[in-house]
Protein backbone atom coordinates (compact mmCIF):
# COMPACT_ATOMS: atom_id res chain seq x y z
CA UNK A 1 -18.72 -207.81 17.17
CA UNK A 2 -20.62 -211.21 17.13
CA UNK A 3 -21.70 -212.79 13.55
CA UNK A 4 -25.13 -211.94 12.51
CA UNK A 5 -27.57 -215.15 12.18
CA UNK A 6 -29.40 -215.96 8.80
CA UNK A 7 -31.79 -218.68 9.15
CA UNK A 8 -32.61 -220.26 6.05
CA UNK A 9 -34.81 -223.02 4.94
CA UNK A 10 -32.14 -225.79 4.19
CA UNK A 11 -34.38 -227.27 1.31
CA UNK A 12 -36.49 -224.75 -0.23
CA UNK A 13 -33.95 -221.33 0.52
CA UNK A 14 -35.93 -218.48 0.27
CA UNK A 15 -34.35 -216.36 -3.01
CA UNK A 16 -33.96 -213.19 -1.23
CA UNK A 17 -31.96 -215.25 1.73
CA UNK A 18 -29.62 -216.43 -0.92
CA UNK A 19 -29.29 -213.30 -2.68
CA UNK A 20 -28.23 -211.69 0.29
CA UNK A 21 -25.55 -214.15 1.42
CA UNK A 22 -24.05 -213.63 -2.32
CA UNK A 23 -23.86 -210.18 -1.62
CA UNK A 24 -21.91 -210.96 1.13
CA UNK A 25 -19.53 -213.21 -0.77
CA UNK A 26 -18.81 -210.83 -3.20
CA UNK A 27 -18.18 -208.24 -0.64
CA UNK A 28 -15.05 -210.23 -0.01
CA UNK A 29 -17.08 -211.35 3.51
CA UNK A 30 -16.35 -214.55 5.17
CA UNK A 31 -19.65 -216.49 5.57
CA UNK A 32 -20.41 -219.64 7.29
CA UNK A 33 -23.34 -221.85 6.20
CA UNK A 34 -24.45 -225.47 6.05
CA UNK A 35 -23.28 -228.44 4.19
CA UNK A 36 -24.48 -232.17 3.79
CA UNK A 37 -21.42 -232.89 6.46
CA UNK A 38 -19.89 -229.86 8.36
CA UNK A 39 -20.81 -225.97 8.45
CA UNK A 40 -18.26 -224.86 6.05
CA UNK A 41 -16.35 -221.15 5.37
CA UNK A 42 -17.43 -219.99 2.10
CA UNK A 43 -15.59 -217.24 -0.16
CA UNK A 44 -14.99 -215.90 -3.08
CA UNK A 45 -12.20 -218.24 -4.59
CA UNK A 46 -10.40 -215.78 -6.63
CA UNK A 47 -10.69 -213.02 -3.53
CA UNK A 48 -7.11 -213.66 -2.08
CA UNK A 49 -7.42 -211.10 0.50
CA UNK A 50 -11.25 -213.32 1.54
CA UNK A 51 -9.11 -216.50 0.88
CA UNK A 52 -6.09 -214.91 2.92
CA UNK A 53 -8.82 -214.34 5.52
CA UNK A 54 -9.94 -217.62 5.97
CA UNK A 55 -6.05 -218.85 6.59
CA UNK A 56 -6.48 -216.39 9.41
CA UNK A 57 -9.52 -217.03 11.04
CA UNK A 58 -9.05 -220.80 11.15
CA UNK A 59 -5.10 -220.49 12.40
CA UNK A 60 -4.72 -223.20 9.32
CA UNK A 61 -1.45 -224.33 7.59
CA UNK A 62 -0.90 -221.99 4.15
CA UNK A 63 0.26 -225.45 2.11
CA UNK A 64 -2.55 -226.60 2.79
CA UNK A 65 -5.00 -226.20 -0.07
CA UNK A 66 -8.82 -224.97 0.37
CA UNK A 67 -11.34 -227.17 -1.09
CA UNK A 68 -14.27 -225.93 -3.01
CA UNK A 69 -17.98 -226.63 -3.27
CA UNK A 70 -19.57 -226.28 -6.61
CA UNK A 71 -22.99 -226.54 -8.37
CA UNK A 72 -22.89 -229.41 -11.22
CA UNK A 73 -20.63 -232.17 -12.46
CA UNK A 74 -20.50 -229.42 -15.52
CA UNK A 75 -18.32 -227.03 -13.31
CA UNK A 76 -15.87 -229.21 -12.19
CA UNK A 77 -14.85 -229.91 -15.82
CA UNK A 78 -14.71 -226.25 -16.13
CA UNK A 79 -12.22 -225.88 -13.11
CA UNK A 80 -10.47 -229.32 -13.48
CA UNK A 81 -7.54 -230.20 -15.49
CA UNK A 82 -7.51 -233.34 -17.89
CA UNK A 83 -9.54 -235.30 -15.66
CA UNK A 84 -9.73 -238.68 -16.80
CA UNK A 85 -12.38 -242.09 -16.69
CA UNK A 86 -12.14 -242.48 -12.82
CA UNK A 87 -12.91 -239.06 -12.27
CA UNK A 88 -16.24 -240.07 -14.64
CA UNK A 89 -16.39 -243.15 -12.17
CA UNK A 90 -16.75 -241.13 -9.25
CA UNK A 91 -18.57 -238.48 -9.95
CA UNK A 92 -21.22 -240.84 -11.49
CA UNK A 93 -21.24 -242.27 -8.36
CA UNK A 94 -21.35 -240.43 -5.95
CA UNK A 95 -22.35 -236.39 -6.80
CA UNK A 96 -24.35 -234.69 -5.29
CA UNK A 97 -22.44 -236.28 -1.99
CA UNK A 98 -20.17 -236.38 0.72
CA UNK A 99 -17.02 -237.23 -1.48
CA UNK A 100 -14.26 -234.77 -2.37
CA UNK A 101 -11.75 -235.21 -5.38
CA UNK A 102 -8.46 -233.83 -5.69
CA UNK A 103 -7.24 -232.98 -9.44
CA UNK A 104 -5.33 -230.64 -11.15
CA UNK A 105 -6.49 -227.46 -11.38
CA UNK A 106 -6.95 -225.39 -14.78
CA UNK A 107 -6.29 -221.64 -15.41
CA UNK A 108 -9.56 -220.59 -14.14
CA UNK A 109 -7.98 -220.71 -10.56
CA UNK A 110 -5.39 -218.29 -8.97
CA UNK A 111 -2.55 -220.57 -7.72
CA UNK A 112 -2.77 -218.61 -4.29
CA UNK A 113 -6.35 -220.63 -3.96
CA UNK A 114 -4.47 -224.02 -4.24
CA UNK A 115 -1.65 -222.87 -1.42
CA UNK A 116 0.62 -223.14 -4.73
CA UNK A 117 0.11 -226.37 -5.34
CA UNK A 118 -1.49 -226.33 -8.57
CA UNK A 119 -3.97 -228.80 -7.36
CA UNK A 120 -7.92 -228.27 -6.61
CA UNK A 121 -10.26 -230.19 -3.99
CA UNK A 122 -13.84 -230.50 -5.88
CA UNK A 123 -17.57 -231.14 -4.37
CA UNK A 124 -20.59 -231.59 -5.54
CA UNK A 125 -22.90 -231.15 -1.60
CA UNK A 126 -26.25 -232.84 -1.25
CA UNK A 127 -27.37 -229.66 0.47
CA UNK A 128 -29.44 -227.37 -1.31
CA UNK A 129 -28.29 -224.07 0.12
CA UNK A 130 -24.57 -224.25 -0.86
CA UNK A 131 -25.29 -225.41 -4.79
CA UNK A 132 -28.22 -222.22 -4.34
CA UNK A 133 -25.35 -220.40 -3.73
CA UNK A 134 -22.61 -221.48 -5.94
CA UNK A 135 -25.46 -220.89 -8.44
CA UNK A 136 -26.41 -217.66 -8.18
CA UNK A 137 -22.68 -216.05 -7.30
CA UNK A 138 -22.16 -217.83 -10.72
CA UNK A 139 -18.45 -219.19 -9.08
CA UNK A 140 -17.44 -222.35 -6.52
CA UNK A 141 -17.18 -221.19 -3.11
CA UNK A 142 -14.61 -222.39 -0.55
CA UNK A 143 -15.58 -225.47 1.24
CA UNK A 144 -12.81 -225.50 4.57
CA UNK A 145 -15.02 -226.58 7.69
CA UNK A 146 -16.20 -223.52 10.02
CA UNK A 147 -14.10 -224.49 13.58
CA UNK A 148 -10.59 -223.35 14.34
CA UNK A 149 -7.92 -225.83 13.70
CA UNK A 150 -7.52 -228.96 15.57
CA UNK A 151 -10.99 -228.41 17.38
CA UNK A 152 -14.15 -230.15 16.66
CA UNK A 153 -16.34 -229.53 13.14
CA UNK A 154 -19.61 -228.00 13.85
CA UNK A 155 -22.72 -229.52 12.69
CA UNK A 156 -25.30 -226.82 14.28
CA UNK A 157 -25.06 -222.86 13.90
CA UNK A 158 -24.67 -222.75 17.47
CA UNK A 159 -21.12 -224.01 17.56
CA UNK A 160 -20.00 -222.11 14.47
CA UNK A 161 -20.83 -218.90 16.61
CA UNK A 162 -19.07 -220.67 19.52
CA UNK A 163 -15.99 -221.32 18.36
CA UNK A 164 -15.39 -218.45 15.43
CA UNK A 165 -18.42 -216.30 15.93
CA UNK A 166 -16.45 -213.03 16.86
CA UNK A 167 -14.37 -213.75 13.57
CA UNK A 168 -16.59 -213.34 10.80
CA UNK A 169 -20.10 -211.31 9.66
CA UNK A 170 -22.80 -213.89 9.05
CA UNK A 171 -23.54 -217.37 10.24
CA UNK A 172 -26.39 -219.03 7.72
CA UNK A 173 -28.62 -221.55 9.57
CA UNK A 174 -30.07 -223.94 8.20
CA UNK A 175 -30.71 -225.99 10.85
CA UNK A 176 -28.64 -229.55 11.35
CA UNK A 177 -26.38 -230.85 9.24
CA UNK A 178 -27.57 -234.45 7.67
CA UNK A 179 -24.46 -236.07 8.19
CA UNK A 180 -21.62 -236.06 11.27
CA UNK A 181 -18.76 -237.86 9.47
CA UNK A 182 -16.18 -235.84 7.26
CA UNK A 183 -15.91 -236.43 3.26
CA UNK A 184 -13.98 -238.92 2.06
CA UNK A 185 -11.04 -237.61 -0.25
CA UNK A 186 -9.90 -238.97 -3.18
CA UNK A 187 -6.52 -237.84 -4.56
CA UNK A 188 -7.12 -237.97 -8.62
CA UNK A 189 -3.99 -235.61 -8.77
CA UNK A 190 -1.01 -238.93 -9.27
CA UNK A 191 -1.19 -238.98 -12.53
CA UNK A 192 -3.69 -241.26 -15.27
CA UNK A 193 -4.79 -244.13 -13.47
CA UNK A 194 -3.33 -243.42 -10.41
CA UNK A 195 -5.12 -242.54 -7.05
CA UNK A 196 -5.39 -242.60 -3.63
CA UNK A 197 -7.79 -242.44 -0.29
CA UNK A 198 -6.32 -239.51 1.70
CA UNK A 199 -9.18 -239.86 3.89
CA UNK A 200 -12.00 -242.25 4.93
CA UNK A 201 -14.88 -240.12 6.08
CA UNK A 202 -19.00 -240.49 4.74
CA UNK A 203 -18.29 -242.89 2.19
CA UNK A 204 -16.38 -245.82 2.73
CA UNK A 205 -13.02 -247.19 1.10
CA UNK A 206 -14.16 -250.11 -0.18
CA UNK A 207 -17.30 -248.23 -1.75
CA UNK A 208 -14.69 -246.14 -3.80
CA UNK A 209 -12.70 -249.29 -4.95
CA UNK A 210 -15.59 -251.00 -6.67
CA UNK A 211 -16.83 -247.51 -8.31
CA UNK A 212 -13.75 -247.24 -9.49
CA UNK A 213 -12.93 -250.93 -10.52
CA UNK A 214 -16.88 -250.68 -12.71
């Protein structure tokens, strides 16, 4: 059975739209919809059989951890564990954005939703309909983009229902994504003072060197 197709307006959402994709989520559903990069596969965090099913769908690696989208700076200290100045740096700097942080996680999280490693990926999107989302379900969502492993990351609806269409109930458009480069990933998770650029994608290196050096 193909994915039904939600069309939603990606800066005012309409309330009823978003309602409705929440019911979804908290059905245990896998649901794609829109970020500021890539369509992403959003679930219920603490849902390991939704979280199990998102392993499945994209054929992805189990150690791998999922990486979560969330509202406000304010929730990541909720879900983070002592995070430290540079965190403060970054997310200064660049939430709402296309950057996501690796810390350790606190006890809000199952350690099945960080592939047991005790760490958490953290975003802040500049898209509206994800934070409308994360705030109304009242809980981060996953973040992992919407295209099975090792092909390309979709930036229209159209090639979220290409590739993985079949797999899952509801595809949210909301038209094209703003941006066509990955997030960069910052690895907060060393220790204090310690990090690391696990991956160069929207925002440069040398853009998270002098935040960071401030």
């Amino acid at each position: 059975m193909s994915a039904e197709i939600l069309r939603v307006h990606p800066d005012e959402p309409q309330p009823e739209r978003i309602d409705y994709i929440v019911s979804c989520l908290r059905k245990g559903n896998v649901v794609a919809l829109p970020t500021d990069t890539f369509y992403g596969l959003a679930v219920d965090p603490v849902n390991l059989h939704a979280v199990e099913r998102i392993y499945q769908i994209k054929k992805r690696l189990k150690h791998k951890p999922l990486s979560l989208l969330i509202a406000s700076v304010s929730q990541a200290y909720e879900l983070a564990h002592d995070t430290d100045v540079l965190f403060d740096k970054l997310v200064e700097r660049f939430w709402p954005g296309p950057l996501t942080i690796i810390v350790r996680a606190g006890t809000k999280l199952p350690l099945r939703s960080t592939a047991n490693t005790g760490n958490v990926a953290l975003r802040v999107p500049d898209a509206v309909i994800p934070r409308a989302v994360v705030e109304c379900f009242g809980l981060p969502i996953t973040a992992t983009s919407a295209n099975l492993q090792g092909a390309s990351e979709c930036t229209h609806a159209s090639c979220v229902r290409d590739q993985i269409g079949d797999r899952i109930p509801l595809i949210v458009d909301g038209g094209p994504t703003a941006r066509t480069l990955p997030t960069t990933i910052v690895d907060l998770s060393l220790g204090p003072g310690r990090w690391e650029v696990l991956r160069e994608g929207a925002i440069p290196t040398h853009e998270i060197v002098m935040a960071l050096q401030r």
